[in-house]
Protein backbone atom coordinates (compact mmCIF):
# COMPACT_ATOMS: atom_id res chain seq x y z
CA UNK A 1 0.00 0.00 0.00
CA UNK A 2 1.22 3.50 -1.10
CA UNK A 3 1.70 6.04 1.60
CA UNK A 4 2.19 9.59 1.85
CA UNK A 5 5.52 9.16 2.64
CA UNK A 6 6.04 6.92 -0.72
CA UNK A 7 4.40 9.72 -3.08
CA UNK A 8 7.07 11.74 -5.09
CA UNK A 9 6.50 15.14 -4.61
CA UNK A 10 6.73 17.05 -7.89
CA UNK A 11 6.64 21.01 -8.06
CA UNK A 12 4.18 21.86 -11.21
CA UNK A 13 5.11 25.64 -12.35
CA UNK A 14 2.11 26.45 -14.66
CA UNK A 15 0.52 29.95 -15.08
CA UNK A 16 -3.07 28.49 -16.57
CA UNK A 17 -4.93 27.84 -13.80
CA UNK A 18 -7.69 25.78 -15.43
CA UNK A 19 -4.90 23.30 -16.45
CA UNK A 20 -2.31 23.49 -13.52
CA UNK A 21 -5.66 22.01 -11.34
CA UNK A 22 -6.13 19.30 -14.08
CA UNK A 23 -2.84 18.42 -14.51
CA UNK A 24 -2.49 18.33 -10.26
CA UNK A 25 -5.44 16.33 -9.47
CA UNK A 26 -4.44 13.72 -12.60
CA UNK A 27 -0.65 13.32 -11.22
CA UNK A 28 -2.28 12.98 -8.00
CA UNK A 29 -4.34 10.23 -8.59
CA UNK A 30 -1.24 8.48 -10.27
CA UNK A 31 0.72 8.55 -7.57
CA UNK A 32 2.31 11.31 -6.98
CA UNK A 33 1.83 14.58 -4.41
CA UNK A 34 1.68 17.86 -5.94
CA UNK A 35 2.59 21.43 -5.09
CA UNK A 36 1.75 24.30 -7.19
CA UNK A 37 3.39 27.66 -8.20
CA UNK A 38 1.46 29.76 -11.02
CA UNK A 39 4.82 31.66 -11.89
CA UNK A 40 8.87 31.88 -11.51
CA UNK A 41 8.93 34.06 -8.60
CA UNK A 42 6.70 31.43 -6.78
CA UNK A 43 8.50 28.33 -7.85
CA UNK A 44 12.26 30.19 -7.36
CA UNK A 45 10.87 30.52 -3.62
CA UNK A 46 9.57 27.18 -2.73
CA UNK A 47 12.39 25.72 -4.49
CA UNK A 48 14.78 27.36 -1.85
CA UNK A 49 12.65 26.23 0.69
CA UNK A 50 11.23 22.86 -0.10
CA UNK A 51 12.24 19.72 -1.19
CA UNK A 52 10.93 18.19 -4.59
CA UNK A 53 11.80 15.06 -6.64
CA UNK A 54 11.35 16.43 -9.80
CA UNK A 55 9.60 20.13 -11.52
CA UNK A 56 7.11 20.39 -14.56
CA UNK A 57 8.24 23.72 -15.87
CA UNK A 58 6.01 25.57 -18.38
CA UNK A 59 8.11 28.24 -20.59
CA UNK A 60 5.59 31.19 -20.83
CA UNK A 61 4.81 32.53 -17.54
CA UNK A 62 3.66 36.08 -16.27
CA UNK A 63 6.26 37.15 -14.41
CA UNK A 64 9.74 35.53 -15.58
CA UNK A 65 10.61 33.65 -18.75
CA UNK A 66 10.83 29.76 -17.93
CA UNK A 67 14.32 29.60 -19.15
CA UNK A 68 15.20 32.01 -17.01
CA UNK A 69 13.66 30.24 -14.00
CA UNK A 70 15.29 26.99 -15.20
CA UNK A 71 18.94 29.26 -15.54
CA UNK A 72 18.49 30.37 -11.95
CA UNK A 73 17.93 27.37 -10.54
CA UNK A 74 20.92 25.59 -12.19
CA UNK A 75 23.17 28.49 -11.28
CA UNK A 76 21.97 28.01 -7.44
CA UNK A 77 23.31 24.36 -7.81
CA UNK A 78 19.62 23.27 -7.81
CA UNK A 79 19.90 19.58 -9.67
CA UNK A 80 16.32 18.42 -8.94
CA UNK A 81 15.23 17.03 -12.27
CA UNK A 82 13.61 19.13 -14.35
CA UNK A 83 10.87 18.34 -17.06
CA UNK A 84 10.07 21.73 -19.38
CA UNK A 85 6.55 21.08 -19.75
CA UNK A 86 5.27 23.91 -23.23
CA UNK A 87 4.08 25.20 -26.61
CA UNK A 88 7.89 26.19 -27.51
CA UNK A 89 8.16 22.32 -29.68
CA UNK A 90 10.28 22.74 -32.56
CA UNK A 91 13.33 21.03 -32.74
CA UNK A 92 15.20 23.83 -31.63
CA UNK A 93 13.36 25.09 -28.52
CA UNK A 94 13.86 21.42 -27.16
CA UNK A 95 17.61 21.46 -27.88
CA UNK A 96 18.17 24.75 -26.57
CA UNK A 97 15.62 24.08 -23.18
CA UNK A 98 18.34 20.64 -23.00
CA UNK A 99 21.59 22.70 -23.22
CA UNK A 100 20.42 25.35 -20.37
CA UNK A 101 19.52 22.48 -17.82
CA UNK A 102 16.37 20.88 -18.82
CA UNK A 103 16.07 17.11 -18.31
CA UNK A 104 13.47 16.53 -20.48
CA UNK A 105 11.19 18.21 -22.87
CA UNK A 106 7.75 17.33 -23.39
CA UNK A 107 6.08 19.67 -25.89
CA UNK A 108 1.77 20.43 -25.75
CA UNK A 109 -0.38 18.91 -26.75
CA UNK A 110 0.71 16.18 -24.66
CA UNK A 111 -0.39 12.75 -23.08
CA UNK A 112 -0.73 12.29 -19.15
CA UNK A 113 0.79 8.85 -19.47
CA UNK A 114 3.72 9.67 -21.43
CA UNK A 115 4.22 12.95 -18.67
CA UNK A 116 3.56 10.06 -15.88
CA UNK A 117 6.15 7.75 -17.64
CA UNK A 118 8.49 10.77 -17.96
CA UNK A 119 8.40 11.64 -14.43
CA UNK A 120 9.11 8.61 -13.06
CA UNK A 121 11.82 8.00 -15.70
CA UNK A 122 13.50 10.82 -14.84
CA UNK A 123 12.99 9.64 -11.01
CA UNK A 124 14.64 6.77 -11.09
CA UNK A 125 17.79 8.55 -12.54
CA UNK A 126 18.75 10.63 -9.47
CA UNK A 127 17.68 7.52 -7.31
CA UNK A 128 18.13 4.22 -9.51
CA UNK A 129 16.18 1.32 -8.71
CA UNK A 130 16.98 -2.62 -10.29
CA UNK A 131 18.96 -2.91 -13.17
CA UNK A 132 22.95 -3.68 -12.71
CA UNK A 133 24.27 -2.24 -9.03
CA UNK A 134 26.97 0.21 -9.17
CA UNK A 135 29.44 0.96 -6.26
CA UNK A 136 28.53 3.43 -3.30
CA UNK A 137 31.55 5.52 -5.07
CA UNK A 138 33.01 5.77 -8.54
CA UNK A 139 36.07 7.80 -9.02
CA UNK A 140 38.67 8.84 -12.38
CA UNK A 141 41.54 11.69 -12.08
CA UNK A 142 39.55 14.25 -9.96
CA UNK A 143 35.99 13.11 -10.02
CA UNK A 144 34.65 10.69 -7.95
CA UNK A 145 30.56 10.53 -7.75
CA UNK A 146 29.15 9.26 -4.31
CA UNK A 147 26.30 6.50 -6.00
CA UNK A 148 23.88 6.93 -2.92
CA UNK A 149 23.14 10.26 -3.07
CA UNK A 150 24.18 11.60 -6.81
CA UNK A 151 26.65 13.79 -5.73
CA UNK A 152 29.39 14.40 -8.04
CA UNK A 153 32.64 16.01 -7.05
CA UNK A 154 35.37 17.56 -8.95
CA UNK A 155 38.65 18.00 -7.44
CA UNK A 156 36.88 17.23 -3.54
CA UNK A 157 34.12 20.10 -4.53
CA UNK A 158 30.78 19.09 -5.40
CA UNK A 159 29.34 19.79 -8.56
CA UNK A 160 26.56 21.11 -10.13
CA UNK A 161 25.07 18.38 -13.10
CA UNK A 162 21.60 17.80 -14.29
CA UNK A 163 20.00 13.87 -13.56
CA UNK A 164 20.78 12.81 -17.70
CA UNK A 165 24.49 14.70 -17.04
CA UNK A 166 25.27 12.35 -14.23
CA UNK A 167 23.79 9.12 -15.53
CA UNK A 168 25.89 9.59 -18.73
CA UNK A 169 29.00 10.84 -16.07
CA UNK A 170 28.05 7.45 -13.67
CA UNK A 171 27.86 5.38 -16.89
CA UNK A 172 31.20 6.49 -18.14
CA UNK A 173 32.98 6.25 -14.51
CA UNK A 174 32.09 2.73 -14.36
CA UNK A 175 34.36 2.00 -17.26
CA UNK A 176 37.21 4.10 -17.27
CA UNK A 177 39.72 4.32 -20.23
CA UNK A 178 37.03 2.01 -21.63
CA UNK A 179 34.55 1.99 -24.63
CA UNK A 180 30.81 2.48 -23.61
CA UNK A 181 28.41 1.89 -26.34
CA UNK A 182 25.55 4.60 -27.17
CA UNK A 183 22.97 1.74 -26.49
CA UNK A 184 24.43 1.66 -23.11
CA UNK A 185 24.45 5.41 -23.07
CA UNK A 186 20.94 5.41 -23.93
CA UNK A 187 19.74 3.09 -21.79
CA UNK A 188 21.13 4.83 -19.12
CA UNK A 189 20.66 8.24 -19.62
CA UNK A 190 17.22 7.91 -21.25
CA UNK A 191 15.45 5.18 -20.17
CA UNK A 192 11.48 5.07 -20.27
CA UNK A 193 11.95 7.93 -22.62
CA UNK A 194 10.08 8.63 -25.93
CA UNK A 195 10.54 10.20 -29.10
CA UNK A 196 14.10 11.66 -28.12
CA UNK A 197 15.81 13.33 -31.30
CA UNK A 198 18.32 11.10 -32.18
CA UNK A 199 21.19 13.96 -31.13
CA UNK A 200 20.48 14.06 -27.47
CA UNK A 201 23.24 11.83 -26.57
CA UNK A 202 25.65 14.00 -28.06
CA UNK A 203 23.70 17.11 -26.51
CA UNK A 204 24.47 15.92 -23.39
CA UNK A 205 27.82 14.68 -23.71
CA UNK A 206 28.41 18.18 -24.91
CA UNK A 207 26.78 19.98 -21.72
CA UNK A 208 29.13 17.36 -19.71
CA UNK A 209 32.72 18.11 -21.37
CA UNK A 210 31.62 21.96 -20.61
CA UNK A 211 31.13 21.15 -16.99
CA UNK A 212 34.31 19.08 -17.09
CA UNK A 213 36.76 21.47 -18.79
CA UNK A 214 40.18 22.52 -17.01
CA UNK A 215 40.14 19.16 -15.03
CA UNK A 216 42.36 16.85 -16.94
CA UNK A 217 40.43 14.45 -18.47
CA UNK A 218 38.31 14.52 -21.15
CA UNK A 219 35.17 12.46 -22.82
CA UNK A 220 36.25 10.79 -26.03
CA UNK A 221 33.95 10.05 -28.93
CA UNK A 222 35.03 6.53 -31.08
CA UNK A 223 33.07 6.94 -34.14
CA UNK A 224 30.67 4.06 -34.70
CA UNK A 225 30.98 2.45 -30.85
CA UNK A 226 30.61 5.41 -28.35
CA UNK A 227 31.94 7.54 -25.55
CA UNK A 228 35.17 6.82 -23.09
CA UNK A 229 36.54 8.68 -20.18
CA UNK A 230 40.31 9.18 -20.13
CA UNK A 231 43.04 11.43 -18.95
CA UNK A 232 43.44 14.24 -21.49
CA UNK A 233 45.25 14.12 -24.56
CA UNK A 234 47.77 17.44 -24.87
């Protein structure tokens, strides 16, 4: 039996009231508790305050932009997952929402099932359930990530990554100086996902060498089999 205590508690950061309540009392009733803010200024203060699993993000609210909300957050070190929740669909909006911290993108019109599977997806990343059992610490050079509790450190200083940045980081750390496959990439950095462009791999890996830069080691594509960790190459 499902208590409160088992409920993932998910910020929703939607300006239409008509839908925020719909979307609220449908997560609800899958599962999952729900706290509202109806624009940035709201959700930058609970956020600071509160605890949440994951955020739905719309783009377009009153007050500030919801890039700019998702910017602030990341800059605070905020790595709660973060699901952009909007209108803005094309190809690029997603892309760009993915390289400024964004998770996930799930454009409107959408489906509450593929939103439930989402959430939980993304979830499961921060705090990994079944599937192969990695150690309570993986380390390279200067990084080590502490498996429990998704912290990553750089040099003994913790990090700021997003969920999909540190699956693909914990992923990579498990095999050092080794080949890891993009099906293995995939699998671990989007699982449960759907209708991912076909780029996002190398959209995060791209995010993650940023975040890594100046450290001495570097993420290595191999052209037809996937990433590797190593020491840099001067």
């Amino acid at each position: 039996m499902t208590t409160a205590a088992d409920r993932p508690r998910l910020l929703l950061v939607e300006d239409d009231a008509a839908l925020a309540q719909a979307l609220a009392l449908g997560l609800s009733r899958r599962g999952f508790d729900v706290a509202q803010a109806g624009g940035g200024a709201n959700a930058l203060e609970r956020v600071a305050v509160e605890s949440f699993a994951a955020i739905v993000l719309d783009l377009t609210l009153p007050d500030i932009d919801g890039l700019d909300v998702l910017r602030s957050l990341r800059a605070r070190g905020v790595t709660t997952p973060i699901l952009v929740l909007t209108a803005r669909g094309t190809v690029g909006d997603r892309v760009h929402g993915l390289r400024q911290g964004a998770d996930d993108y799930l454009p409107k019109p959408f489906d509450l099932d593929e939103l439930e599977a989402r959430l939980h997806s993304l979830i499961r990343r921060v705090r990994p359930t079944g599937g192969a059992t990695l150690p309570e610490r993986l380390e390279f050079g200067p990084l080590a990530v502490d498996t429990a509790d998704g912290v990553c450190y750089a040099q003994g200083r913790a990090i700021e990554l997003s969920s999909r940045e540190r699956a693909m980081l914990c992923a990579l750390l498990a095999r050092p100086r080794h080949a890891v496959t993009r099906e293995r990439l995939w699998d671990a950095v989007f699982a449960d996902a759907r209708e991912v462009q076909s780029d996002a791999i190398e959209v995060v890996a791209y995010r993650l060498r940023k975040k890594l830069a100046g450290l001495g080691v570097e993420i290595a594509v191999l052209r037809g089999v996937g990433y590797l960790i190593r020491d840099e190459r001067r």
